[in-house]
C-alpha atoms as a PDB file:
ATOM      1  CA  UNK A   1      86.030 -10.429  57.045  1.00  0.00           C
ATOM      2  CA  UNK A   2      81.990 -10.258  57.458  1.00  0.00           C
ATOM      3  CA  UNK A   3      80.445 -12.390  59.811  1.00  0.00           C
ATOM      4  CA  UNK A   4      77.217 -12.378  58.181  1.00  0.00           C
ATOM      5  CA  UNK A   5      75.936 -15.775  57.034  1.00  0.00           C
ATOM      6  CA  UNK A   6      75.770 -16.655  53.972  1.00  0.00           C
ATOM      7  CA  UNK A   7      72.756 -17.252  51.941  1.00  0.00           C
ATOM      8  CA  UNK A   8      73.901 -19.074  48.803  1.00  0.00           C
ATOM      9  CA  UNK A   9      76.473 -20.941  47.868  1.00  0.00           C
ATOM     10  CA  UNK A  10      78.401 -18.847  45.896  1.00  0.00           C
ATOM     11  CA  UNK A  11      77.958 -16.633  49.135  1.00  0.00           C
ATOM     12  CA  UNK A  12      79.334 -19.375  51.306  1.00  0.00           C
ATOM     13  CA  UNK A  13      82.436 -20.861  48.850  1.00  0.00           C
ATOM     14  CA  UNK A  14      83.533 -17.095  48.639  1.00  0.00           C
ATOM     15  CA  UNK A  15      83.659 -16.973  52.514  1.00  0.00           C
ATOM     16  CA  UNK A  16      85.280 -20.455  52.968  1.00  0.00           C
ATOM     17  CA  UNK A  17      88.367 -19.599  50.217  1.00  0.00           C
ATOM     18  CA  UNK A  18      88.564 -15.693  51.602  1.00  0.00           C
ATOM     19  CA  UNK A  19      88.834 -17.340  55.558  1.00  0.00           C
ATOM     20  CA  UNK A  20      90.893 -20.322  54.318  1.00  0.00           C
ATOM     21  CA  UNK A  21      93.456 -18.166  52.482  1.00  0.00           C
ATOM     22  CA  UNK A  22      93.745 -15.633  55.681  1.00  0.00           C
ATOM     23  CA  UNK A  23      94.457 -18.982  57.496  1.00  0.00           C
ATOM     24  CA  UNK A  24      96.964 -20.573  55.775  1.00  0.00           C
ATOM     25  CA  UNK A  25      98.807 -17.007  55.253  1.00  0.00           C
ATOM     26  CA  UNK A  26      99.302 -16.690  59.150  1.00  0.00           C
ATOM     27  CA  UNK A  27     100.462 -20.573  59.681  1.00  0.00           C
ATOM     28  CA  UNK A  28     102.810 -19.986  56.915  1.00  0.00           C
ATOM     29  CA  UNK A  29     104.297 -17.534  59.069  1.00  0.00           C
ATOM     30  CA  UNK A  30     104.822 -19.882  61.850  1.00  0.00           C
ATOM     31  CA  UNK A  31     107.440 -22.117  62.517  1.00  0.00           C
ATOM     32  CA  UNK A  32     107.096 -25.738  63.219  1.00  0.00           C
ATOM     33  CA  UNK A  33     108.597 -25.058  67.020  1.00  0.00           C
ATOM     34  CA  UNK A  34     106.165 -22.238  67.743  1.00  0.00           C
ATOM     35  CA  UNK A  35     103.246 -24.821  66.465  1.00  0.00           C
ATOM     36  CA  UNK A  36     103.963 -27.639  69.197  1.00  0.00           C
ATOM     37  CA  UNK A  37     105.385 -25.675  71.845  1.00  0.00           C
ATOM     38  CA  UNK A  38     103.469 -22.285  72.412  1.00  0.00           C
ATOM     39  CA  UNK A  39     100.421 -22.457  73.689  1.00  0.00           C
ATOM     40  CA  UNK A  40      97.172 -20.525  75.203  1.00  0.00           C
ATOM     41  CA  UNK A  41      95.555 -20.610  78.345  1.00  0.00           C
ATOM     42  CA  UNK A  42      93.404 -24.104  78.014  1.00  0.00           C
ATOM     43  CA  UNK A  43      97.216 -25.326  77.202  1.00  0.00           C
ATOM     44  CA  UNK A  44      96.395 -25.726  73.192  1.00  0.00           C
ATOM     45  CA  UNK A  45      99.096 -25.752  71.061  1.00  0.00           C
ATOM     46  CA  UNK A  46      98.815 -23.974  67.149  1.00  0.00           C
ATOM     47  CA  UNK A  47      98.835 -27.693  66.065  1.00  0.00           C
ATOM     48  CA  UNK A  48      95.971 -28.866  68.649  1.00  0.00           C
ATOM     49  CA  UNK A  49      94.021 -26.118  66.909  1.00  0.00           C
ATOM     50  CA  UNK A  50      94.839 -27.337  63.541  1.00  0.00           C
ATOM     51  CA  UNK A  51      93.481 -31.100  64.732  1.00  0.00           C
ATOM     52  CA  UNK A  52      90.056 -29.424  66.002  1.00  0.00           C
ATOM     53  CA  UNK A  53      89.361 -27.618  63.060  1.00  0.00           C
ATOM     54  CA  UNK A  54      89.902 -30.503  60.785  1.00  0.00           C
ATOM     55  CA  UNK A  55      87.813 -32.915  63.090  1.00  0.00           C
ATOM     56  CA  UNK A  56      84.772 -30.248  63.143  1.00  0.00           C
ATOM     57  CA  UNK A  57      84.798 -29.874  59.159  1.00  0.00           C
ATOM     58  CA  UNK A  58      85.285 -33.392  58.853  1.00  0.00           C
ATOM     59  CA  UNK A  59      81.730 -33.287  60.863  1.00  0.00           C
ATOM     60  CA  UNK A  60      80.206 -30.967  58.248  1.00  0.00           C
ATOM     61  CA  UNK A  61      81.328 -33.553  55.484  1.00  0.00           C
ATOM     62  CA  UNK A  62      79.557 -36.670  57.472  1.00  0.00           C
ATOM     63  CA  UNK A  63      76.443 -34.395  57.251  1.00  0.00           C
ATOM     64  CA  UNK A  64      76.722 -34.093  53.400  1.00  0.00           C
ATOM     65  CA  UNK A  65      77.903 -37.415  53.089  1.00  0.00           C
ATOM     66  CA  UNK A  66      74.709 -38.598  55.138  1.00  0.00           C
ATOM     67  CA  UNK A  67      76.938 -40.077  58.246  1.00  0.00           C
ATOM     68  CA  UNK A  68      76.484 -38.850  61.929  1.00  0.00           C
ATOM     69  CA  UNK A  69      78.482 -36.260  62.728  1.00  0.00           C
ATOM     70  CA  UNK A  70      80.086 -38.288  66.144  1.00  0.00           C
ATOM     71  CA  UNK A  71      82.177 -40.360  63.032  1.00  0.00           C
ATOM     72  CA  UNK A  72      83.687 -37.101  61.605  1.00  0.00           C
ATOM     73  CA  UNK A  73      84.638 -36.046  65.069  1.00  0.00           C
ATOM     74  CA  UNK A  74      86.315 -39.188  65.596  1.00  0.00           C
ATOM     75  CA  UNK A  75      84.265 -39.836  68.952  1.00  0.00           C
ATOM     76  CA  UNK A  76      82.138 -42.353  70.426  1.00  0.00           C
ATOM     77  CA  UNK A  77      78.141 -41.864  69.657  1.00  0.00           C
ATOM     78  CA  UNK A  78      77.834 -41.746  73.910  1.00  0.00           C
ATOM     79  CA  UNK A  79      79.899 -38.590  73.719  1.00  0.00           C
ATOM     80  CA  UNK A  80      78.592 -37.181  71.316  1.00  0.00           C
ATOM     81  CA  UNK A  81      75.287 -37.739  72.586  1.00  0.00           C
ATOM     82  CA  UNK A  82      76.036 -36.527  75.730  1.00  0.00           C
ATOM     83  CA  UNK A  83      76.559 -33.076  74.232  1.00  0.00           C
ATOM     84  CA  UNK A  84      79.104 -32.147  76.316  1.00  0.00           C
ATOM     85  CA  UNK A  85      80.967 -29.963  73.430  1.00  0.00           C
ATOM     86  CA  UNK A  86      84.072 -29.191  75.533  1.00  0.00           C
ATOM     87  CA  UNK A  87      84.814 -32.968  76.307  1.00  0.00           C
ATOM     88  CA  UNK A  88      83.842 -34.069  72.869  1.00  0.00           C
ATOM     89  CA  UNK A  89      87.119 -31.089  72.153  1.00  0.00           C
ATOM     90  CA  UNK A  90      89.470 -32.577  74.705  1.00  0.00           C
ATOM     91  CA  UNK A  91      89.034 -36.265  72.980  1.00  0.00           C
ATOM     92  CA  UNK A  92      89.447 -34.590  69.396  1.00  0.00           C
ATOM     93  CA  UNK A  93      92.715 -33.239  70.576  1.00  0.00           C
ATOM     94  CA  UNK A  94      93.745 -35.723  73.016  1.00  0.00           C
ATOM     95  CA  UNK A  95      93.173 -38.348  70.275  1.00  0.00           C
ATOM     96  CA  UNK A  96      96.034 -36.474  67.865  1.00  0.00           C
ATOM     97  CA  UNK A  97      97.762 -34.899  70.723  1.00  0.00           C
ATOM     98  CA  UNK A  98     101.515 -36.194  69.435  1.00  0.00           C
ATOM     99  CA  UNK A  99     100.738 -35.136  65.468  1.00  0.00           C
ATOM    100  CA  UNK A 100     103.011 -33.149  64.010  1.00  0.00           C
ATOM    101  CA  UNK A 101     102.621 -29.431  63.063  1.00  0.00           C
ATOM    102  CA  UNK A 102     103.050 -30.970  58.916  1.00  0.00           C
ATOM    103  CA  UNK A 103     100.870 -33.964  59.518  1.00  0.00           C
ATOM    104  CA  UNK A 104      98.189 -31.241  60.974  1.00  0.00           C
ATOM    105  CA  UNK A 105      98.401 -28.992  58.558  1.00  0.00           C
ATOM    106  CA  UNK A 106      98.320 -31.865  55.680  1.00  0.00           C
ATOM    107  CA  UNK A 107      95.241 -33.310  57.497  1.00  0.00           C
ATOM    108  CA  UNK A 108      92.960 -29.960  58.009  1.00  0.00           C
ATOM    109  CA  UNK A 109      94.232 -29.469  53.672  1.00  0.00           C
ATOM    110  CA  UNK A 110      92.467 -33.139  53.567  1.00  0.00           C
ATOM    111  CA  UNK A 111      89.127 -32.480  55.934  1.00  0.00           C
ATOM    112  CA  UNK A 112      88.797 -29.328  53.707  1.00  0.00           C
ATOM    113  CA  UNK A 113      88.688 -30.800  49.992  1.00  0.00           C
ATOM    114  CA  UNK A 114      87.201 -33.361  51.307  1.00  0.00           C
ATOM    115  CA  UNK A 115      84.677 -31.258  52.510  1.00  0.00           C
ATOM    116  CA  UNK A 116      84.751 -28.567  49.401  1.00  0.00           C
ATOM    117  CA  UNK A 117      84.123 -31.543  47.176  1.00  0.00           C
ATOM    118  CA  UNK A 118      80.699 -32.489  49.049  1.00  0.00           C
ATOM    119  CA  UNK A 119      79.729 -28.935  49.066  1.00  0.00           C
ATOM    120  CA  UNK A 120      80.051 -28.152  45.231  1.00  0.00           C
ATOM    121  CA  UNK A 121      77.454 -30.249  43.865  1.00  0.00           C
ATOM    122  CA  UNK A 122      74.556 -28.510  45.669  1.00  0.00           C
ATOM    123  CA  UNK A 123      72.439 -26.572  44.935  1.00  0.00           C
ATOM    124  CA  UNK A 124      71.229 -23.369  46.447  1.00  0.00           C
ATOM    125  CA  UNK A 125      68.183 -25.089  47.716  1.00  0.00           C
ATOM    126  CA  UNK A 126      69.935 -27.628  48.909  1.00  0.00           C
ATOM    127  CA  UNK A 127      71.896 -25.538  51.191  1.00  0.00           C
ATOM    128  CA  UNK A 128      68.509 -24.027  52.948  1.00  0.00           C
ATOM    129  CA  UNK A 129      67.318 -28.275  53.466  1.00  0.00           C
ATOM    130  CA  UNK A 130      67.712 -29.008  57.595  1.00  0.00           C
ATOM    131  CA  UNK A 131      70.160 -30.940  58.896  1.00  0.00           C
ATOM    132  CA  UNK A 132      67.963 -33.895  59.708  1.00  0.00           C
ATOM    133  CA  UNK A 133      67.141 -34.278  56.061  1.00  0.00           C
ATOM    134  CA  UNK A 134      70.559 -35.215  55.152  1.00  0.00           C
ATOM    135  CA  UNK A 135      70.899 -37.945  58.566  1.00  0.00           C
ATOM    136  CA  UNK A 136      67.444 -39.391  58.749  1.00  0.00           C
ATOM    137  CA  UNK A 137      68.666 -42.207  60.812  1.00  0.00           C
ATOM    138  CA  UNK A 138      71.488 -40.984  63.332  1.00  0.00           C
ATOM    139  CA  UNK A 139      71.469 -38.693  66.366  1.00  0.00           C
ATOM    140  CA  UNK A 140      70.991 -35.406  64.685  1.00  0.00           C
ATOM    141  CA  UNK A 141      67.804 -36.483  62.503  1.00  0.00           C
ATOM    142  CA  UNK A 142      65.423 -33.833  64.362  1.00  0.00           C
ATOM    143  CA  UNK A 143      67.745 -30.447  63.560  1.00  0.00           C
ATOM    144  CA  UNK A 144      66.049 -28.008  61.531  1.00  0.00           C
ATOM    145  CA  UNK A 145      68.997 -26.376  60.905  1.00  0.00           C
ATOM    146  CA  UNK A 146      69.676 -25.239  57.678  1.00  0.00           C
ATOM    147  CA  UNK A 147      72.538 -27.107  56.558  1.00  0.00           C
ATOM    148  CA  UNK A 148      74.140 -23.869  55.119  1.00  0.00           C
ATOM    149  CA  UNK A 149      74.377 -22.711  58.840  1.00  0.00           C
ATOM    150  CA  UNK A 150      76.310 -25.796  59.728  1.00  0.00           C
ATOM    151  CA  UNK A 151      78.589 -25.609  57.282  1.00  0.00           C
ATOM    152  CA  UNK A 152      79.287 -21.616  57.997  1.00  0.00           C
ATOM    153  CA  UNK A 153      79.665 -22.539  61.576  1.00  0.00           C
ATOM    154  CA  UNK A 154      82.478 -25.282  60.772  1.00  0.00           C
ATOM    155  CA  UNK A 155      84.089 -23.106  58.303  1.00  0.00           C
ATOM    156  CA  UNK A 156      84.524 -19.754  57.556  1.00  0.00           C
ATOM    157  CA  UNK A 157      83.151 -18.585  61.152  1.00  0.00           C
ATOM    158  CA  UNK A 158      85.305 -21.696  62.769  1.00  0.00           C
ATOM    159  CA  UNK A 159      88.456 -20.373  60.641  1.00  0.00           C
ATOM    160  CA  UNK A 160      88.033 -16.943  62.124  1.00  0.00           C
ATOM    161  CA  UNK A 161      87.831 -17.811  65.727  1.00  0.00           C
ATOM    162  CA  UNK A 162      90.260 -20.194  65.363  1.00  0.00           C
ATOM    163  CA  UNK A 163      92.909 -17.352  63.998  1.00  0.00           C
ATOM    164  CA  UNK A 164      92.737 -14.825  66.372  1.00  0.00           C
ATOM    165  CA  UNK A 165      93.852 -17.566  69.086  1.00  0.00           C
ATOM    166  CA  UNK A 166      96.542 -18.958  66.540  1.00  0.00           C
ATOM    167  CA  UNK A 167      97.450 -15.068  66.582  1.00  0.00           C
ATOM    168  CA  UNK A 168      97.692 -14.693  70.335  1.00  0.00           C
ATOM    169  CA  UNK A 169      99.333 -18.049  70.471  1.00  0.00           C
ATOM    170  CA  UNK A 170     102.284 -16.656  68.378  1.00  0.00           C
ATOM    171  CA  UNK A 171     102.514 -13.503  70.305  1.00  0.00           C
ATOM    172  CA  UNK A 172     100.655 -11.484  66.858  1.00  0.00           C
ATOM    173  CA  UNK A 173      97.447 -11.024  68.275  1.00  0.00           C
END
């Protein structure tokens, strides 16, 4: 799979459903007991992994949906603030640490419509506005980042880093 950004949305929903399948066809492989107890060296389980990605596009969708991001993290504005990206992880996961591997798995299927459904009304042009335009009154107002970058970043790029750890988890890597 490319790791090329994507320029346009068609660009971008091909990437997301290409990753997302490639994801879901490795959990499906994976029992329920390898989810919750193997883990990798920062002691995350399959499932913890499942929690983070679904809190980080759950971020992306607060963008879209004009909310800061700290609410689709499910963390406190001071953390997020602080920008301290590996403690705002720990409280993702520490927050959902006793999930199960189905209710992770049904909540990352949630994040993503919910997210899918925010990202196919826009336009190409829409993609390329910054950040800030779409939160003029929270924390991230001043990032020029395209939005399409974001949503790369907390997607298709997030679903590929994610996997190979999921793989090495499981012993497939």
């Amino acid at each position: 799979m490319s790791t090329v950004e994507p320029k346009t949305k068609a660009e971008l929903r091909a990437g997301i459903d290409t990753t997302w399948l490639i994801l879901n066809d490795a959990l499906d492989q994976l029992t329920a007991e390898q989810m919750i107890t193997l883990s990798d060296e920062e002691g995350w389980t399959v499932t913890d992994h499942l929690v983070h990605l679904a809190a980080w596009e759950r971020s992306a969708a607060a963008i879209l949906d004009g909310r800061p991001r700290y609410e689709g993290l499910g963390v406190d504005e001071a953390l997020y603030r602080a920008d301290d990206v590996e403690a705002i992880h720990e409280a993702i996961v520490h927050r959902r640490r006793d999930i199960s591997p189905e209710e992770a798995r049904a909540d990352l299927r949630a994040a993503h419509a919910e997210l899918l459904a925010l990202i196919d009304p826009l336009t190409d042009e829409a993609l390329l506005w910054p950040v800030g335009r779409f939160l003029p009154d929270g924390p991230d107002h001043t990032d020029e980042r395209p939005v399409i970058t974001v949503l790369y970043g907390n997607t298709m790029y997030h679903f590929n880093e994610h996997l190979s750890w999921i793989l090495a988890i499981a012993g497939e890597s």
